[in-house]
C-alpha atoms as a PDB file:
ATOM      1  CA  UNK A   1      -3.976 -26.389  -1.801  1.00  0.00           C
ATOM      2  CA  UNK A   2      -3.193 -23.148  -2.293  1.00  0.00           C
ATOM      3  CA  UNK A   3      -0.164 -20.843  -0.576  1.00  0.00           C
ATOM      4  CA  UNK A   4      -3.038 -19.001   1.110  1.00  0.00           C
ATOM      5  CA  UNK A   5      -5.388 -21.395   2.013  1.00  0.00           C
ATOM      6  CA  UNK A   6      -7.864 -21.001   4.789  1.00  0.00           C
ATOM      7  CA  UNK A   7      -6.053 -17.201   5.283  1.00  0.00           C
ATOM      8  CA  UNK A   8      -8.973 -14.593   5.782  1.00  0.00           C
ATOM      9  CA  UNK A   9      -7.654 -11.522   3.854  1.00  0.00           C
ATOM     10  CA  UNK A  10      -8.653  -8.022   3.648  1.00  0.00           C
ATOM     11  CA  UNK A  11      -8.404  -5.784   0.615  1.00  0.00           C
ATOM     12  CA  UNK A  12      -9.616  -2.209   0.323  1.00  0.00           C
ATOM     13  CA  UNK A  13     -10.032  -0.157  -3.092  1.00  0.00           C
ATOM     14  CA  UNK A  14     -10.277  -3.957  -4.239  1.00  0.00           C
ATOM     15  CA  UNK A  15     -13.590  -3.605  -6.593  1.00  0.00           C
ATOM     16  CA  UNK A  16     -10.951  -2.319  -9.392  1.00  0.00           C
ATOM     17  CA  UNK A  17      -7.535  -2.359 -10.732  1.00  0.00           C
ATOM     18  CA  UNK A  18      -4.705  -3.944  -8.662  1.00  0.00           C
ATOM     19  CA  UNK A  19      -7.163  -4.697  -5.430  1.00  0.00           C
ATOM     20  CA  UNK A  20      -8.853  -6.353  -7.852  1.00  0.00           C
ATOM     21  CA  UNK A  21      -6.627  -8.530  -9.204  1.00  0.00           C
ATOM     22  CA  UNK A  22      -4.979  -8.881  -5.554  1.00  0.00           C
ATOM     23  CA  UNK A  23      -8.939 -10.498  -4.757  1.00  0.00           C
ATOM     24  CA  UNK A  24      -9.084 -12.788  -7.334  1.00  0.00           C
ATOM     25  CA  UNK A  25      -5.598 -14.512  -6.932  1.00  0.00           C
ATOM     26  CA  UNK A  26      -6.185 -14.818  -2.922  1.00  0.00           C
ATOM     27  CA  UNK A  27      -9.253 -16.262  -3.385  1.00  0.00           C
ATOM     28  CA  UNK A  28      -7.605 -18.964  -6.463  1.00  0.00           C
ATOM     29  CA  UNK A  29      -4.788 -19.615  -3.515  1.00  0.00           C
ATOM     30  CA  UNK A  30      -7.531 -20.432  -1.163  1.00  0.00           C
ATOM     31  CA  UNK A  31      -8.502 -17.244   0.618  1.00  0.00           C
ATOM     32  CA  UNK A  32     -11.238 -16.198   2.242  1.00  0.00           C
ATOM     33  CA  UNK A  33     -11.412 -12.354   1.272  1.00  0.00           C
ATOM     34  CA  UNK A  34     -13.551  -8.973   1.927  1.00  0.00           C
ATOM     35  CA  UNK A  35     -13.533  -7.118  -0.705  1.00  0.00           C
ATOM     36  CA  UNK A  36     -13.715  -3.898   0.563  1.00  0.00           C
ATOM     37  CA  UNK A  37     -14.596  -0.969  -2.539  1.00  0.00           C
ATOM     38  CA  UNK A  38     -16.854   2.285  -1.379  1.00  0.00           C
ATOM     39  CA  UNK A  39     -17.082   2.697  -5.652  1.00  0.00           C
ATOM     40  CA  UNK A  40     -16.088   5.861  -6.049  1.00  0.00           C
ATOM     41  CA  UNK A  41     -14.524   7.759  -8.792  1.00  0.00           C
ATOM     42  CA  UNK A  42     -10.673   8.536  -9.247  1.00  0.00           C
ATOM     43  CA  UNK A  43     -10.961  11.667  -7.415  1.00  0.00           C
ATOM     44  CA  UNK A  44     -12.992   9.743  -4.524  1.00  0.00           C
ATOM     45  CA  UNK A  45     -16.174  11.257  -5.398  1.00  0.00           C
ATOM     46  CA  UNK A  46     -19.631   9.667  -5.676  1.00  0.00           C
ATOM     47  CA  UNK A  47     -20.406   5.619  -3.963  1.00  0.00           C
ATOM     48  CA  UNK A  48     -21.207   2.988  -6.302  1.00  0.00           C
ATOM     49  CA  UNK A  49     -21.553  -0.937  -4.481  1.00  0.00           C
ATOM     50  CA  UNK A  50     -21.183  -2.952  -8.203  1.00  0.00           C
ATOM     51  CA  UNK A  51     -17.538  -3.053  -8.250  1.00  0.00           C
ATOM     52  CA  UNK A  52     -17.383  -5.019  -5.068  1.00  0.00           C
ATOM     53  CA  UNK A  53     -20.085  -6.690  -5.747  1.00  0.00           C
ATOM     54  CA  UNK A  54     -18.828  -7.698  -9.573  1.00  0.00           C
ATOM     55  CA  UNK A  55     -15.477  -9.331  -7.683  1.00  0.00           C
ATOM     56  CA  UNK A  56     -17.386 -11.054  -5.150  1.00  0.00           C
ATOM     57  CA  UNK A  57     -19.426 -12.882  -7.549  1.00  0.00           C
ATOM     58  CA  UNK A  58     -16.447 -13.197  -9.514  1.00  0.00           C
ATOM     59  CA  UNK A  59     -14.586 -15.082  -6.802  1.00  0.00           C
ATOM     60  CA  UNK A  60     -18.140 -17.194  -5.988  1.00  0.00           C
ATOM     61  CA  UNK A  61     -18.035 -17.913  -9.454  1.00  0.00           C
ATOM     62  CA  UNK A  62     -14.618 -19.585  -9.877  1.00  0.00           C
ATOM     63  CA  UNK A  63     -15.542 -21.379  -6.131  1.00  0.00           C
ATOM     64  CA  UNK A  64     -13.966 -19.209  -4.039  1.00  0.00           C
ATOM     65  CA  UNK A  65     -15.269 -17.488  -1.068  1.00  0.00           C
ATOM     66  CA  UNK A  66     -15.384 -13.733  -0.340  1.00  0.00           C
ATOM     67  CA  UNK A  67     -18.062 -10.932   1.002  1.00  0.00           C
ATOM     68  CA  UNK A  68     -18.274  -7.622  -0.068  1.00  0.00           C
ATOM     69  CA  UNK A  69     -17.877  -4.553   2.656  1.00  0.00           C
ATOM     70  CA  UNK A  70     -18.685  -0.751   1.465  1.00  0.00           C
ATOM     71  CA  UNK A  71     -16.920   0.817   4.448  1.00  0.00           C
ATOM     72  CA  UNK A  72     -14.902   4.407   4.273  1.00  0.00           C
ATOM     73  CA  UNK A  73     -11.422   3.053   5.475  1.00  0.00           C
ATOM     74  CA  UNK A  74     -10.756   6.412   6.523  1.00  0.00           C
ATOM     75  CA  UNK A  75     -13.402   6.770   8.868  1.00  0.00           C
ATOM     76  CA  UNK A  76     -12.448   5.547  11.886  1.00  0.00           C
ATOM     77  CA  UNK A  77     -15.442   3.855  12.589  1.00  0.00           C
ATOM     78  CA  UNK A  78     -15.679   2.287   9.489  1.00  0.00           C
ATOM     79  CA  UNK A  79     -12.411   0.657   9.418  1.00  0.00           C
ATOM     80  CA  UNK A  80     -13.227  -0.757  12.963  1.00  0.00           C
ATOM     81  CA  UNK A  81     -16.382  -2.282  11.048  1.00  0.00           C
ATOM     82  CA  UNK A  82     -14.431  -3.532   8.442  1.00  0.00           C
ATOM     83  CA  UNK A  83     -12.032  -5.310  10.651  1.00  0.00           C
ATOM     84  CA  UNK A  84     -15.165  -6.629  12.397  1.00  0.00           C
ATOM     85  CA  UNK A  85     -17.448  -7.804   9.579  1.00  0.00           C
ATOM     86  CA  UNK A  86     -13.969  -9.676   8.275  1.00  0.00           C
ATOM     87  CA  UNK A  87     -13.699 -11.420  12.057  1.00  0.00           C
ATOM     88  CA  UNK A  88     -17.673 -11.970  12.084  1.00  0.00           C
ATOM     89  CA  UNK A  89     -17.871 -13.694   8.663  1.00  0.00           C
ATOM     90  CA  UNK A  90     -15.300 -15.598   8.552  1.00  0.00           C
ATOM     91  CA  UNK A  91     -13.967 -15.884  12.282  1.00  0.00           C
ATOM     92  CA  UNK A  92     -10.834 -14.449  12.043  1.00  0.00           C
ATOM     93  CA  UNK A  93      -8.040 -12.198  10.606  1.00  0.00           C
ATOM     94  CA  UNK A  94      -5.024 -13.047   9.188  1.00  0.00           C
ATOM     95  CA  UNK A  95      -4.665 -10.519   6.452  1.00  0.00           C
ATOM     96  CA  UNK A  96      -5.320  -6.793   6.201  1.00  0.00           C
ATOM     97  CA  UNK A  97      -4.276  -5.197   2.700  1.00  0.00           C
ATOM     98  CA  UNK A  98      -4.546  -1.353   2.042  1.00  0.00           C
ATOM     99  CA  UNK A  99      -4.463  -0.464  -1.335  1.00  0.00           C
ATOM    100  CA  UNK A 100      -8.084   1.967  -1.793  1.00  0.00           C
ATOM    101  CA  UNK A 101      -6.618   5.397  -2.767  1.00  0.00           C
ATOM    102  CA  UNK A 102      -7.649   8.160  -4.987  1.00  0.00           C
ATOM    103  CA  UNK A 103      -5.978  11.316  -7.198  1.00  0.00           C
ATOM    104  CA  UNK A 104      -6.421  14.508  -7.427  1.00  0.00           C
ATOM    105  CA  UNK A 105      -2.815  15.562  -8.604  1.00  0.00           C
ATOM    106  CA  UNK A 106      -1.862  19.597  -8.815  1.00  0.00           C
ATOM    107  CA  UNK A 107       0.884  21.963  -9.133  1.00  0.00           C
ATOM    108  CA  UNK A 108       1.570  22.930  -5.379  1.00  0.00           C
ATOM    109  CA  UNK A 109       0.528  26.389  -6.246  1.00  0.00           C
ATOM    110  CA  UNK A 110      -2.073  25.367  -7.719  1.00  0.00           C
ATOM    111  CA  UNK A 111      -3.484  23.248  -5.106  1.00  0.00           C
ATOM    112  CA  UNK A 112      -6.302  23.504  -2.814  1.00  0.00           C
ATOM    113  CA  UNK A 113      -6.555  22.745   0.663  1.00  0.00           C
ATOM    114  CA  UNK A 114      -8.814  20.496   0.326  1.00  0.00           C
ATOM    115  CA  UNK A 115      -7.445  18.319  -2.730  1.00  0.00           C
ATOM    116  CA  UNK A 116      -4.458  18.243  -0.013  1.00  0.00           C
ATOM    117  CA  UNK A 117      -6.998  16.936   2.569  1.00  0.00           C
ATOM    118  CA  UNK A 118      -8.960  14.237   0.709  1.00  0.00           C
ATOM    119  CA  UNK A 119      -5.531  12.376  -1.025  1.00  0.00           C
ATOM    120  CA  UNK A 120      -4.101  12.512   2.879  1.00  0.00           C
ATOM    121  CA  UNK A 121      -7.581  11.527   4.061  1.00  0.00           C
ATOM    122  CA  UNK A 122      -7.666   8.511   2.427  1.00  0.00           C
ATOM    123  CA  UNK A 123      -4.347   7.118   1.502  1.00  0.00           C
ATOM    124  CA  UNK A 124      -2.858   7.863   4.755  1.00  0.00           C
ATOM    125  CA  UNK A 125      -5.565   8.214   7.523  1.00  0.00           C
ATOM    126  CA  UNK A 126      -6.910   5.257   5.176  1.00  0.00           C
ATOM    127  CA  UNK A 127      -3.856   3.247   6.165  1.00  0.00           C
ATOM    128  CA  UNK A 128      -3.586   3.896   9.815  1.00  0.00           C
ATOM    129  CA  UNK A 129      -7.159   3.160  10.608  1.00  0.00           C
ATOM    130  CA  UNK A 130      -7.708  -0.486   9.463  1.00  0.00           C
ATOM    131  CA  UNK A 131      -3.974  -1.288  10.813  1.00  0.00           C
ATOM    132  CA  UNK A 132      -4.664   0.374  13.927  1.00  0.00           C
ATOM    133  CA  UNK A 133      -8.066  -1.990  14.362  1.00  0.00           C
ATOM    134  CA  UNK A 134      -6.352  -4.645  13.057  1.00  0.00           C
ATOM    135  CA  UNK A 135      -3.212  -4.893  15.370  1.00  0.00           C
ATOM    136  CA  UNK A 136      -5.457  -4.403  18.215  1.00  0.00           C
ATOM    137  CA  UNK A 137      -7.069  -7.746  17.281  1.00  0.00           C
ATOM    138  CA  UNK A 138      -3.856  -9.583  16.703  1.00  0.00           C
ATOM    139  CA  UNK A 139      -2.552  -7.935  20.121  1.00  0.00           C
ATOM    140  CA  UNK A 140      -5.666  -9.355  21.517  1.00  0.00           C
ATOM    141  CA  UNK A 141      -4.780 -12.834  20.562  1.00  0.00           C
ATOM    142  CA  UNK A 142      -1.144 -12.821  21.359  1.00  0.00           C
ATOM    143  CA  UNK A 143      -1.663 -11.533  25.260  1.00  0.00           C
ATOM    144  CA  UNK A 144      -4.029 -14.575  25.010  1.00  0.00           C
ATOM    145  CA  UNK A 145      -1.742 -16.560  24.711  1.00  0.00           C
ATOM    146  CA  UNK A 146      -2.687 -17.191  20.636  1.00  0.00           C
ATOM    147  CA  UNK A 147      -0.334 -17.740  18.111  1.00  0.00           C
ATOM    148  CA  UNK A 148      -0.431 -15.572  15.427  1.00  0.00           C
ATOM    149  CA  UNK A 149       0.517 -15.376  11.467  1.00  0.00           C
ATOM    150  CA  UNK A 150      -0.345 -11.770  10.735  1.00  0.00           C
ATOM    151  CA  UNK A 151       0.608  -9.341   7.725  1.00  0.00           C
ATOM    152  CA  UNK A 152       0.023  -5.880   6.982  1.00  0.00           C
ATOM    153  CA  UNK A 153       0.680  -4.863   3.518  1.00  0.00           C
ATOM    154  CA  UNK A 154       0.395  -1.433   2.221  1.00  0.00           C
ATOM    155  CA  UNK A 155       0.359   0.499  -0.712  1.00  0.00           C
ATOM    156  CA  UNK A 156       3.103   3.156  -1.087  1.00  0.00           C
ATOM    157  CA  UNK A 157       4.474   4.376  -4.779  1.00  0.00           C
ATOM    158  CA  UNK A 158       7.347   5.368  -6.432  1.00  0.00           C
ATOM    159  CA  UNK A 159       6.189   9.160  -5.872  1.00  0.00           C
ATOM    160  CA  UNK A 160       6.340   9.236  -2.366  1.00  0.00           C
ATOM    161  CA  UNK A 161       9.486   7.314  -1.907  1.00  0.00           C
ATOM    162  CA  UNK A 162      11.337   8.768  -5.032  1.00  0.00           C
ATOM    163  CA  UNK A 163       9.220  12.020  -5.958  1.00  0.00           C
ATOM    164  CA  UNK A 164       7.165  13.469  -8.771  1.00  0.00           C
ATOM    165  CA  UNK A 165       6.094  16.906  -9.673  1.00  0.00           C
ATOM    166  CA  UNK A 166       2.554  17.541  -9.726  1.00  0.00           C
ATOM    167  CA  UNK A 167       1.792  15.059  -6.828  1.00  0.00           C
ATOM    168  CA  UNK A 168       3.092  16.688  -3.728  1.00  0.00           C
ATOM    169  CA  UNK A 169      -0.408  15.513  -1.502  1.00  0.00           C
ATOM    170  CA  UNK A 170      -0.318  11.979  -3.135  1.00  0.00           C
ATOM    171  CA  UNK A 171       3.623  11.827  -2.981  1.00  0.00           C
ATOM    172  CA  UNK A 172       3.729  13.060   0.668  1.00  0.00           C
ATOM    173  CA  UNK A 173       0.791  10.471   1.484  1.00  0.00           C
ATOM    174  CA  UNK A 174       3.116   7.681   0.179  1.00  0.00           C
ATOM    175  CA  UNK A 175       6.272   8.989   1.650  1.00  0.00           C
ATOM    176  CA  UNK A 176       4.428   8.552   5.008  1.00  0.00           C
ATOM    177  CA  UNK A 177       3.007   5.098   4.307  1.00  0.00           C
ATOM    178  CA  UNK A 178       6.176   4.080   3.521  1.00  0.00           C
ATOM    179  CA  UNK A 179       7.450   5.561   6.940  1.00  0.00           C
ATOM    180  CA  UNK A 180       4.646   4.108   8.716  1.00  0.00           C
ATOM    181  CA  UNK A 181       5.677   0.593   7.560  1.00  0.00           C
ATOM    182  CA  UNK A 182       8.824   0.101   8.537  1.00  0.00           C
ATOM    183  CA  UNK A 183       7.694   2.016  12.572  1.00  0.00           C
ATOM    184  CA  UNK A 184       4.797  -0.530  12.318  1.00  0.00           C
ATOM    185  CA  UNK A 185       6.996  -3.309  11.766  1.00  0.00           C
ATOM    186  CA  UNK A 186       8.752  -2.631  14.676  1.00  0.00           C
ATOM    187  CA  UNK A 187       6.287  -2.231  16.928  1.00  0.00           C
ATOM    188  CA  UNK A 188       4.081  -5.311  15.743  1.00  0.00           C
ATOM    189  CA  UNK A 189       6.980  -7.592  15.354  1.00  0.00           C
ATOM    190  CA  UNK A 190       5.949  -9.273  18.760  1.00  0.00           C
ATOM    191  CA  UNK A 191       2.869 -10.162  18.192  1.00  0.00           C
ATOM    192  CA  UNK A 192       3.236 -12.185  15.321  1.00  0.00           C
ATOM    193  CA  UNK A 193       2.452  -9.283  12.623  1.00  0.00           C
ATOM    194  CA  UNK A 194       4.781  -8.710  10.082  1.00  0.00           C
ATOM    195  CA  UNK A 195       4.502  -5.005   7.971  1.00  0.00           C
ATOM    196  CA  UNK A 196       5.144  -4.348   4.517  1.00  0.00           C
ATOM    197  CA  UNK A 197       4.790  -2.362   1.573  1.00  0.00           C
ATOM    198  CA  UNK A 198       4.387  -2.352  -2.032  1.00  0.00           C
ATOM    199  CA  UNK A 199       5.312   0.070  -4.538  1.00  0.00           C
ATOM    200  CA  UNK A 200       3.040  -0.825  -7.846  1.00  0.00           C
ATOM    201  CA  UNK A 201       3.315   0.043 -10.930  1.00  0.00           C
ATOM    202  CA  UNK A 202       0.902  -0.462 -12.960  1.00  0.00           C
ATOM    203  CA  UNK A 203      -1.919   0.970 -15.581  1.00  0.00           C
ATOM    204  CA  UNK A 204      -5.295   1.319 -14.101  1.00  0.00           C
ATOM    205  CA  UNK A 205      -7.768   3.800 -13.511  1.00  0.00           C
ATOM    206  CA  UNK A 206      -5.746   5.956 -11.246  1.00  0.00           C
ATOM    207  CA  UNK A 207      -2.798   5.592 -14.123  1.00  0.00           C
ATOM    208  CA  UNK A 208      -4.817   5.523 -17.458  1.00  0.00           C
ATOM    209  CA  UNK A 209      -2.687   8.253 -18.496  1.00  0.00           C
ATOM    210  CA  UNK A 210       0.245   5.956 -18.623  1.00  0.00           C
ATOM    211  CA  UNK A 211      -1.421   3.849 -21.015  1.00  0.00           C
ATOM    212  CA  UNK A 212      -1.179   6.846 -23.344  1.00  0.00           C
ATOM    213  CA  UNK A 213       2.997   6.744 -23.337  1.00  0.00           C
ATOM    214  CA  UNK A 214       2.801   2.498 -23.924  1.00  0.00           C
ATOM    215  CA  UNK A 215       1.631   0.119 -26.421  1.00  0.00           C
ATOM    216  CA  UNK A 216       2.566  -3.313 -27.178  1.00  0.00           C
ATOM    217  CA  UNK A 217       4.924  -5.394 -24.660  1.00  0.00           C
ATOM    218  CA  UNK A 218       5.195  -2.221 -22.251  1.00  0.00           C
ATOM    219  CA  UNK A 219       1.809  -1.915 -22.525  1.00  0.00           C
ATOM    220  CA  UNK A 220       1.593  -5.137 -20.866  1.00  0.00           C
ATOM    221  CA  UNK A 221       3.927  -5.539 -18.514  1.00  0.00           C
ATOM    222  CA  UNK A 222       2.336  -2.064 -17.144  1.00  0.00           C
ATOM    223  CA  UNK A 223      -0.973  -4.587 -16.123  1.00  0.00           C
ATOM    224  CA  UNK A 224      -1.980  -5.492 -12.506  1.00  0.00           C
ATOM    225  CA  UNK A 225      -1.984  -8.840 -12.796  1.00  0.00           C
ATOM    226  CA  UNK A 226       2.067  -8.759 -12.407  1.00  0.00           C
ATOM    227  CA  UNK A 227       1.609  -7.025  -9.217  1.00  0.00           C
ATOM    228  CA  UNK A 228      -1.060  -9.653  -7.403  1.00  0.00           C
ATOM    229  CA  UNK A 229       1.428 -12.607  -6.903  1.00  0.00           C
ATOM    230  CA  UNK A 230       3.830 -10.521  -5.397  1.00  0.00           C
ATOM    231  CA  UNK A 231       0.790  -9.481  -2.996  1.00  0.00           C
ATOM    232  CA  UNK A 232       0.085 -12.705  -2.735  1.00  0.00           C
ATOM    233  CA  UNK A 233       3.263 -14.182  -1.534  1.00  0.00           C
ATOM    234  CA  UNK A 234       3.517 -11.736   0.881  1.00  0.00           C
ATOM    235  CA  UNK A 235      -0.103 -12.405   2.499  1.00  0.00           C
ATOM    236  CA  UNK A 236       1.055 -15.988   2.803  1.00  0.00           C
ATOM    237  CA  UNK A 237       2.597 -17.756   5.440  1.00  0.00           C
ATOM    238  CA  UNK A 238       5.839 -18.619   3.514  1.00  0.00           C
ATOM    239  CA  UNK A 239       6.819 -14.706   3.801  1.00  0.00           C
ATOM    240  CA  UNK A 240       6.786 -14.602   7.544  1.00  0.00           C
ATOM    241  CA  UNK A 241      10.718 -14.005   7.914  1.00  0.00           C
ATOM    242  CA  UNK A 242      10.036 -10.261   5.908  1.00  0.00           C
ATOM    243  CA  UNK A 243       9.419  -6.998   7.431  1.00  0.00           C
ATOM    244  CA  UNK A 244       9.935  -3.734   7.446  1.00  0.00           C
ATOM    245  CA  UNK A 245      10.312  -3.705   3.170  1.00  0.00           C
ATOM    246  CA  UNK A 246       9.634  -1.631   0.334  1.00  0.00           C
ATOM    247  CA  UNK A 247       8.702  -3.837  -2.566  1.00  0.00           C
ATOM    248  CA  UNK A 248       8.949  -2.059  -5.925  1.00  0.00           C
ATOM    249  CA  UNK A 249       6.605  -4.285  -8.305  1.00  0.00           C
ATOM    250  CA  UNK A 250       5.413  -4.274 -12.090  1.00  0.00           C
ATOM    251  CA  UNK A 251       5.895  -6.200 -14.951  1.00  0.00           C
ATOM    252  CA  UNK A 252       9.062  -4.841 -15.709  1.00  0.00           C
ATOM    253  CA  UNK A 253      10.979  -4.800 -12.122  1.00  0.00           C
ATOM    254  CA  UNK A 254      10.848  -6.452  -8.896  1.00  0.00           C
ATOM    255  CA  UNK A 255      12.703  -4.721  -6.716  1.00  0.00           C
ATOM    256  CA  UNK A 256      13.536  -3.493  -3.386  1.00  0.00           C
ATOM    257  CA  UNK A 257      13.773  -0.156  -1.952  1.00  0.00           C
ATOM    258  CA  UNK A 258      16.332   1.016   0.262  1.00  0.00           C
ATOM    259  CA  UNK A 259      15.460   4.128   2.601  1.00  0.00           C
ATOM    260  CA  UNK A 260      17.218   7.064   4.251  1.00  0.00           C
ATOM    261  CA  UNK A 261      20.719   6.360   5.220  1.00  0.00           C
ATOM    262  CA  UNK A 262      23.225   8.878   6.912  1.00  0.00           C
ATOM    263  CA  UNK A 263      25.482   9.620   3.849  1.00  0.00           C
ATOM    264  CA  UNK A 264      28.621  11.606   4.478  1.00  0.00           C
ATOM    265  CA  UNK A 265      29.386  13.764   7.508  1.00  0.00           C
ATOM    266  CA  UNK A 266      31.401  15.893   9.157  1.00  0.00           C
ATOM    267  CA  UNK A 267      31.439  17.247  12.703  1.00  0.00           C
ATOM    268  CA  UNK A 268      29.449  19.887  13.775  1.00  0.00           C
ATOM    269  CA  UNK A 269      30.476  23.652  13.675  1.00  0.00           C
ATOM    270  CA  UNK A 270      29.194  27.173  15.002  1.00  0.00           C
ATOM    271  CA  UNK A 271      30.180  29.763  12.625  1.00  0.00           C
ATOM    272  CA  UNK A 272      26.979  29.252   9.585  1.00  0.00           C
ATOM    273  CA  UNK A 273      29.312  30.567   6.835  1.00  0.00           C
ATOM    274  CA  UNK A 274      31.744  27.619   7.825  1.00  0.00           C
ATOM    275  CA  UNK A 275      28.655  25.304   8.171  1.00  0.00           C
ATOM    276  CA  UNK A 276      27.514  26.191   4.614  1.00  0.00           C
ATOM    277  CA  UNK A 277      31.228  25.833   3.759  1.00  0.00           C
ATOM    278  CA  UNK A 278      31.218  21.637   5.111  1.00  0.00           C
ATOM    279  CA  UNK A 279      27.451  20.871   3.458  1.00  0.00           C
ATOM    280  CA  UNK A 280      28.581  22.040  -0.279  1.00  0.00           C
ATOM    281  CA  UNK A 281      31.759  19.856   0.345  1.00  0.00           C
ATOM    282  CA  UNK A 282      29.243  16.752   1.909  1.00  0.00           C
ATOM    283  CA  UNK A 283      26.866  17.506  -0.916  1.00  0.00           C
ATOM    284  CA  UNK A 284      29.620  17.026  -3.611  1.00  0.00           C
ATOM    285  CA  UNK A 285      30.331  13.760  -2.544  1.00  0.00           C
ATOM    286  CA  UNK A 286      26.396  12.616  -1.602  1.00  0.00           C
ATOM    287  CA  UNK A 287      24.310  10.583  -4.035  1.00  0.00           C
ATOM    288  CA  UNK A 288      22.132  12.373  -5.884  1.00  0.00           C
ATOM    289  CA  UNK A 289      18.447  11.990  -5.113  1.00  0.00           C
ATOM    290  CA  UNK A 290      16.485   9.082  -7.460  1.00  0.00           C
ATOM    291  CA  UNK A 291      14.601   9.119 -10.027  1.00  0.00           C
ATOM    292  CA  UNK A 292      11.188   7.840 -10.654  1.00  0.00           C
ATOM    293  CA  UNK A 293      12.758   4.522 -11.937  1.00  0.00           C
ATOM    294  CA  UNK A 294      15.281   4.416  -8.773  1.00  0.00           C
ATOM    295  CA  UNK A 295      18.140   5.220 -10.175  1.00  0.00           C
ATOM    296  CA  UNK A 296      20.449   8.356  -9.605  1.00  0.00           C
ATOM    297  CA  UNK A 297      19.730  11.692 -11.615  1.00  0.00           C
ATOM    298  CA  UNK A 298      22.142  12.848 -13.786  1.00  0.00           C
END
């Protein structure tokens, strides 16, 4: 018996990379997963169905159970049909994991509108629409008087919730995810739904360029396979007391991220040359913002 047996799961952007490996370890802990993968490229251009197709007969393979779905997650439409092919196939929902993203990373000046659109389009549009279709559901069953084991896990990054030049689209999506987890959480709390998110790091074909900077033992703890039994954990019912979280994972660090807090203060004034005065004297004793490993920059 597996940690996630008989849980029906949803992953999207799962016919590669991390969803990938998130799949293939549900299915070994006894899930019953759609593997949801429109095939496109890193930029989220072209369609190709073989990579969901290649972890579905993967899964089928080892004995495990899973169906593939080609739906755009950012459609609104098609993440209502995802939801619904999941509930249809397998006859219910217990897990919805959004992880399909894309890059198209550029200097702000640099970039155009609609490289802006397309990384908001699907990492954060592409986050709110399954969720949205997928509380519903889980609302559904609780005002009937079901009881319900849910989880929403998403897919934020150390960009959005600690910054990095060059990505201010993909950064800003993240940054919002990460919002968007802990309001979630809140909201979904009584209906049996718990909301988190991860924070991956890992080399894939969104990061190949990391691969580049490692070799050896870096090289491998920068592999998704580190990341899936944190994902996996989470998806089962022993996490159902967590909520709300940022997860930082990889093969080097598991960690967890702390968000805004009011840091130090004063009262308020109306003169602006004696409010500029009070913020340099606040900002000399604030923490400095993070760097992209977390810690302070010095």
């Amino acid at each position: 018996m597996g940690i996630c047996e008989g849980r029906v799961c949803i992953v999207t952007g799962a016919g590669r990379g991390i969803g990938r490996e998130y799949a293939l370890m549900l299915a070994a802990e006894g899930a019953r997963v759609l593997v949801n993968d429109l095939g496109g490229s890193r930029d989220g251009s072209g369609t190709d169905l073989s990579p969901a197709e290649d972890v579905v007969a993967e899964i089928a393979a080892s004995g495990g159970h899973a169906e593939p779905n080609y739906s755009d997650i950012s459609s609104f439409d098609g993440a209502l049909g995802t939801i619904e092919q999941a509930v249809e196939t397998f006859g219910r929902l217990d897990v919805l994991i959004n992880n399909a993203g894309i890059l198209r990373d550029r200097m702000l000046t640099n970039m155009s509108e609609a490289e802006w659109d397309a990384v908001i389009n699907v990492h954060l549009k592409g986050t709110f629409a399954p969720s949205h279709h997928a509380a519903a559901y889980w609302r559904g069953l609780s005002k009937a008087g079901e009881e319900v084991d849910a989880r929403i896990i998403n897919t934020t990054s150390v960009s959005g919730i600690y910054g990095n030049a060059g990505q201010s689209n993909y950064g800003a999506a993240k940054a919002g995810i990460a919002a968007f987890t802990y309001i979630a959480s809140l909201e979904l709390e009584r209906y049996g739904v718990t909301v988190n998110a991860i924070a991956p790091a890992a080399v894939t074909r969104m990061t190949e360029d990391l691969a580049m900077a490692a070799s050896g033992d870096a090289a491998d703890k920068l592999g998704p396979r580190w990341i899936a039994p944190v994902i996996t954990w989470l998806a089962s019912p022993h996490s159902g007391a967590v909520t709300g979280r940022v997860i930082e994972a990889s093969g080097a660090v598991l960690a967890v991220a702390e968000g805004w807090h009011r840091g130090p203060s004063a009262d308020a004034v109306e003169d602006p040359l004696a409010a500029g005065e009070i913020i340099e004297n606040l900002l000399s004793s604030a923490r400095p913002p993070a760097d992209m490993n977390g810690k302070d920059r010095s």
